[in-house]
N, C-alpha and C. Protein backbone atom coordinates (compact mmCIF):
# COMPACT_ATOMS: atom_id res chain seq x y z
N UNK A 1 -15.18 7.02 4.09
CA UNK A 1 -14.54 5.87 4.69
C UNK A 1 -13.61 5.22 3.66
N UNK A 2 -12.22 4.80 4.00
CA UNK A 2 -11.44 4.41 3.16
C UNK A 2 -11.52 3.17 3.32
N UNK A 3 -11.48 2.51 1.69
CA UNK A 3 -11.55 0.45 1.33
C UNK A 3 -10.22 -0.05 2.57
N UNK A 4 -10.82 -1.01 2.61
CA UNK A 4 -9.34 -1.84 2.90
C UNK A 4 -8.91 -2.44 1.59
N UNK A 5 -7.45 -2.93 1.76
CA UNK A 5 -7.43 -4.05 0.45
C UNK A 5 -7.13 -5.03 0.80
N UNK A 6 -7.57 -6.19 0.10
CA UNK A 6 -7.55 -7.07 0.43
C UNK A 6 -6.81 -8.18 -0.89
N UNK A 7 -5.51 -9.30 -0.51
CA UNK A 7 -5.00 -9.74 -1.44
C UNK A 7 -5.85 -11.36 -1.62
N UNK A 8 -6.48 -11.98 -2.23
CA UNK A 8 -6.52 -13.52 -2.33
C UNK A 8 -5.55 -14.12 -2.83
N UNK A 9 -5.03 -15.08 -0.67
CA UNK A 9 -4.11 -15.77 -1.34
C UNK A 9 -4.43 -17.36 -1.73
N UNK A 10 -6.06 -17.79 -2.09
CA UNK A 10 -5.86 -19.17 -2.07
C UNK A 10 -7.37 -19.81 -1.71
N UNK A 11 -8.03 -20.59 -2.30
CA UNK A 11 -9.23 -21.20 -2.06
C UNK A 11 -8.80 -22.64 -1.67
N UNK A 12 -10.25 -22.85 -0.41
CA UNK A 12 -10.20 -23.96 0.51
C UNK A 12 -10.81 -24.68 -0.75
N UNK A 13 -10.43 -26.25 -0.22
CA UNK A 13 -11.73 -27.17 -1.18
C UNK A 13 -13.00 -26.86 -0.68
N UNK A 14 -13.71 -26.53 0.22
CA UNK A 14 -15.04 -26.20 0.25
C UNK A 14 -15.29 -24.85 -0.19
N UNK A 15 -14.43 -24.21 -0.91
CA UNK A 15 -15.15 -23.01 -2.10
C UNK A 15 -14.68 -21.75 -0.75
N UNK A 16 -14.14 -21.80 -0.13
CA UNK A 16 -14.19 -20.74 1.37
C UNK A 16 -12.71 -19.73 -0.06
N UNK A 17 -13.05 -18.80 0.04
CA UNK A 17 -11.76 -17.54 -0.32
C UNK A 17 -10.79 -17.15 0.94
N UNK A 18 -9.87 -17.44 0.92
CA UNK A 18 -8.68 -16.38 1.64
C UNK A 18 -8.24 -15.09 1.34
N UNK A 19 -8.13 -14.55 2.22
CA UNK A 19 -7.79 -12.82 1.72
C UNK A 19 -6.76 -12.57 2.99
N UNK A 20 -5.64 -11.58 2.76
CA UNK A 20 -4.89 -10.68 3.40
C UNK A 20 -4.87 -9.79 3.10
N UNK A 21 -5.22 -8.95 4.73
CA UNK A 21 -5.25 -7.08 4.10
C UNK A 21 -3.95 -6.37 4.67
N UNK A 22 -3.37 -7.27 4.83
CA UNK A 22 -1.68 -6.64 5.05
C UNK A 22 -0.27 -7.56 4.60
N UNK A 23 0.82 -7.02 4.19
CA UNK A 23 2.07 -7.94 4.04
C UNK A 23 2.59 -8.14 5.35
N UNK A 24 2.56 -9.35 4.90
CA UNK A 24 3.43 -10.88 5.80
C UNK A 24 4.50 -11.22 5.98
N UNK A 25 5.58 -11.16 6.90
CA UNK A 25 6.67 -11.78 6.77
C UNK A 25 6.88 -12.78 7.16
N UNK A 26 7.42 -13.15 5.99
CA UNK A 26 7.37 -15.20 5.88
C UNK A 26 6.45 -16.23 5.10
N UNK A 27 5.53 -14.97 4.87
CA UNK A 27 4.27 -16.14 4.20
C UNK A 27 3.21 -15.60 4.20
N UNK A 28 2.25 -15.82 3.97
CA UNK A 28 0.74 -15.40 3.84
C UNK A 28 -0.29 -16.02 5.19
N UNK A 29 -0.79 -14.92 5.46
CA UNK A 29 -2.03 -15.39 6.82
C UNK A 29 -3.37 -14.67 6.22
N UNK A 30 -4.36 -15.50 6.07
CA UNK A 30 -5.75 -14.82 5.98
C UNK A 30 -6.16 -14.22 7.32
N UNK A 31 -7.06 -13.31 7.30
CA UNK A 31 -7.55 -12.44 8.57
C UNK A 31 -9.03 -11.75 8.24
N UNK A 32 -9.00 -12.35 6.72
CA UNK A 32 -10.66 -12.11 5.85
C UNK A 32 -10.84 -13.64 4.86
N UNK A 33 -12.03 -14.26 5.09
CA UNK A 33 -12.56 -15.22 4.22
C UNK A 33 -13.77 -14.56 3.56
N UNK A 34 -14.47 -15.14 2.62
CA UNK A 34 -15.43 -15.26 1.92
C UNK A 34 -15.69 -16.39 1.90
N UNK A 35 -17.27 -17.07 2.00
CA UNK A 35 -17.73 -18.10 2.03
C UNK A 35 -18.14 -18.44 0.83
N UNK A 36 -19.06 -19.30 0.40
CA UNK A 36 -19.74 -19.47 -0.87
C UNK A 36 -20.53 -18.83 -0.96
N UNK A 37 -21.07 -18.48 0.48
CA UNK A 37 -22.19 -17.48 0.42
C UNK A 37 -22.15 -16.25 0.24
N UNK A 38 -20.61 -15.74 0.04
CA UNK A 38 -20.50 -14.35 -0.74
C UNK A 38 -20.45 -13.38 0.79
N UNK A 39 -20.60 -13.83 1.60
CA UNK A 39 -20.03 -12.95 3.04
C UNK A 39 -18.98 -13.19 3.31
N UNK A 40 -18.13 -11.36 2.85
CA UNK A 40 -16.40 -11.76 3.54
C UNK A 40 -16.94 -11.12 5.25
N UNK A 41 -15.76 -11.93 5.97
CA UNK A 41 -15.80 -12.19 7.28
C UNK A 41 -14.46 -11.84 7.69
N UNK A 42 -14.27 -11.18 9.01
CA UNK A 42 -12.86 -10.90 9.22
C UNK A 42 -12.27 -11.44 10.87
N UNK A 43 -11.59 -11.97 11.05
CA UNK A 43 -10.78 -12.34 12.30
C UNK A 43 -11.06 -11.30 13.10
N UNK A 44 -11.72 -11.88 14.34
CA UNK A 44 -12.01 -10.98 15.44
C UNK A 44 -11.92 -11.49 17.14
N UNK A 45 -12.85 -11.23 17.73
CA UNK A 45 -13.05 -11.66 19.09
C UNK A 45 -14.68 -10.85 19.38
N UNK A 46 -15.60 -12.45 19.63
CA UNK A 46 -16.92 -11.75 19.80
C UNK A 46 -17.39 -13.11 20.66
N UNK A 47 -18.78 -13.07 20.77
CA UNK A 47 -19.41 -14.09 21.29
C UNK A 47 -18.84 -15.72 20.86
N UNK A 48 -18.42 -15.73 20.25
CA UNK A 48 -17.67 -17.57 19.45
C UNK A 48 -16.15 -17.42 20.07
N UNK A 49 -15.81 -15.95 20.30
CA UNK A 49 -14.05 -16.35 21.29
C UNK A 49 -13.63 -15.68 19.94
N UNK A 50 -12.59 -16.56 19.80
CA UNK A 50 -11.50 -15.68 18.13
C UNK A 50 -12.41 -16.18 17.13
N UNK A 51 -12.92 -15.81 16.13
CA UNK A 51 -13.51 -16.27 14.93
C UNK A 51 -13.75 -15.30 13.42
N UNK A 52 -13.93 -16.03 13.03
CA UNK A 52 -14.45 -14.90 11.64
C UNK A 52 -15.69 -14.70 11.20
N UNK A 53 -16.06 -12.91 11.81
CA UNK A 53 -17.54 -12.55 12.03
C UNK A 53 -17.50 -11.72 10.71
N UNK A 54 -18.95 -11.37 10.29
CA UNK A 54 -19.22 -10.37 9.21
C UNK A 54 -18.64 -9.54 9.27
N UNK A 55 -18.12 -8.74 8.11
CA UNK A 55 -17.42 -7.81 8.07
C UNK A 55 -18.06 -6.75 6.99
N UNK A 56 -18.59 -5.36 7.60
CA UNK A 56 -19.58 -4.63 6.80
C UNK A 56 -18.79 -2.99 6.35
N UNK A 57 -17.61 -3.47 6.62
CA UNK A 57 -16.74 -1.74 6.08
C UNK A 57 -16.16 -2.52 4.11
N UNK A 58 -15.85 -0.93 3.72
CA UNK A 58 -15.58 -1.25 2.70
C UNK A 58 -14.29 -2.26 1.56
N UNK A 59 -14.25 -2.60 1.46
CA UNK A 59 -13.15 -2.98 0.58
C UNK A 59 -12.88 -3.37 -0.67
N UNK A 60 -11.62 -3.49 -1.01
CA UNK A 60 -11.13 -3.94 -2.63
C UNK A 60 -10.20 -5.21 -2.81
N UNK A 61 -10.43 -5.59 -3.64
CA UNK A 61 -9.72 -6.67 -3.80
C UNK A 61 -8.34 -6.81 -4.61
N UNK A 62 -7.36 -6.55 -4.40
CA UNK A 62 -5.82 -6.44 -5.20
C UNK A 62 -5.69 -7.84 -5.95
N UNK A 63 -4.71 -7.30 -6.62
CA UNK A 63 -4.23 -8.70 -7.54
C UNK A 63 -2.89 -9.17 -7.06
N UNK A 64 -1.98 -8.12 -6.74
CA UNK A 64 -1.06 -8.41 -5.99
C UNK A 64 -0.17 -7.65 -4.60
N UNK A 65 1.29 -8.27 -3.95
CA UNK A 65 1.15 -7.81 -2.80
C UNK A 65 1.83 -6.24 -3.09
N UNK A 66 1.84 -5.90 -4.52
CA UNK A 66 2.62 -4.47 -4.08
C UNK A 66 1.53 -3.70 -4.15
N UNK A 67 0.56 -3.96 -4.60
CA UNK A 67 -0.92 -3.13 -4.45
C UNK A 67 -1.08 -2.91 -3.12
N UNK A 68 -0.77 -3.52 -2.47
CA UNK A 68 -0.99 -3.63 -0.41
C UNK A 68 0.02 -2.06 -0.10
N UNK A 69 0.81 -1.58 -0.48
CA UNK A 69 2.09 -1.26 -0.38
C UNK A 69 1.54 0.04 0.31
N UNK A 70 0.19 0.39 -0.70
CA UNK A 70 -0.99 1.89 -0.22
C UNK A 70 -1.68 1.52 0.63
N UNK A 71 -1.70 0.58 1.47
CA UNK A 71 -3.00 0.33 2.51
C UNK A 71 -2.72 1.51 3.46
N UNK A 72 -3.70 1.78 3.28
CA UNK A 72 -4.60 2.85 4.43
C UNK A 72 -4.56 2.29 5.98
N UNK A 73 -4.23 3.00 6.72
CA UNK A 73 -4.35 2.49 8.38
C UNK A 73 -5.17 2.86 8.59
C-alpha cells in the first residue's frame, strides 16, 4: 500500500495540526487534521454528514509543496 503525503500547513490554537495531501490553487485547504491526541483524521462523509473521521491508511509527512509533486493516486 502506497503513503499518502501529507504537507503541514499550520496549527490551530487548540494544538489541532493541518495537513494537505494535494496542491492547491490559490492557497492551502486541509482535508487531514491531527488532534492533540495524535489521531490524523481525514475529510469525509459518514454518520456526522461531512466531517473528519479516523484515518487508518498509511502516510508521510513532507516539508514542502514540491515533495507533493510524487503523490501517488
Amino acid at each position: 500500500m502506497n503513503k499518502i503525503k501529507l504537507l503541514h500547513i499550520g496549527t490551530l490554537k487548540d494544538g489541532t495540526k493541518r495537513f494537505q495531501s494535494q496542491l492547491w490553487v490559490g492557497g492551502d485547504a486541509a482535508d487531514f487534521i491531527m488532534g492533540t491526541d495524535g489521531i490524523m483524521k481525514a475529510i469525509g462523509y459518514g454518520d456526522k454528514g461531512e466531517n473528519f473521521y479516523p484515518f487508518n491508511g498509511k502516510y508521510e509527512i513532507v516539508k514542502n509543496k514540491s515533495d507533493m509533486v510524487t503523490q501517488a493516486l
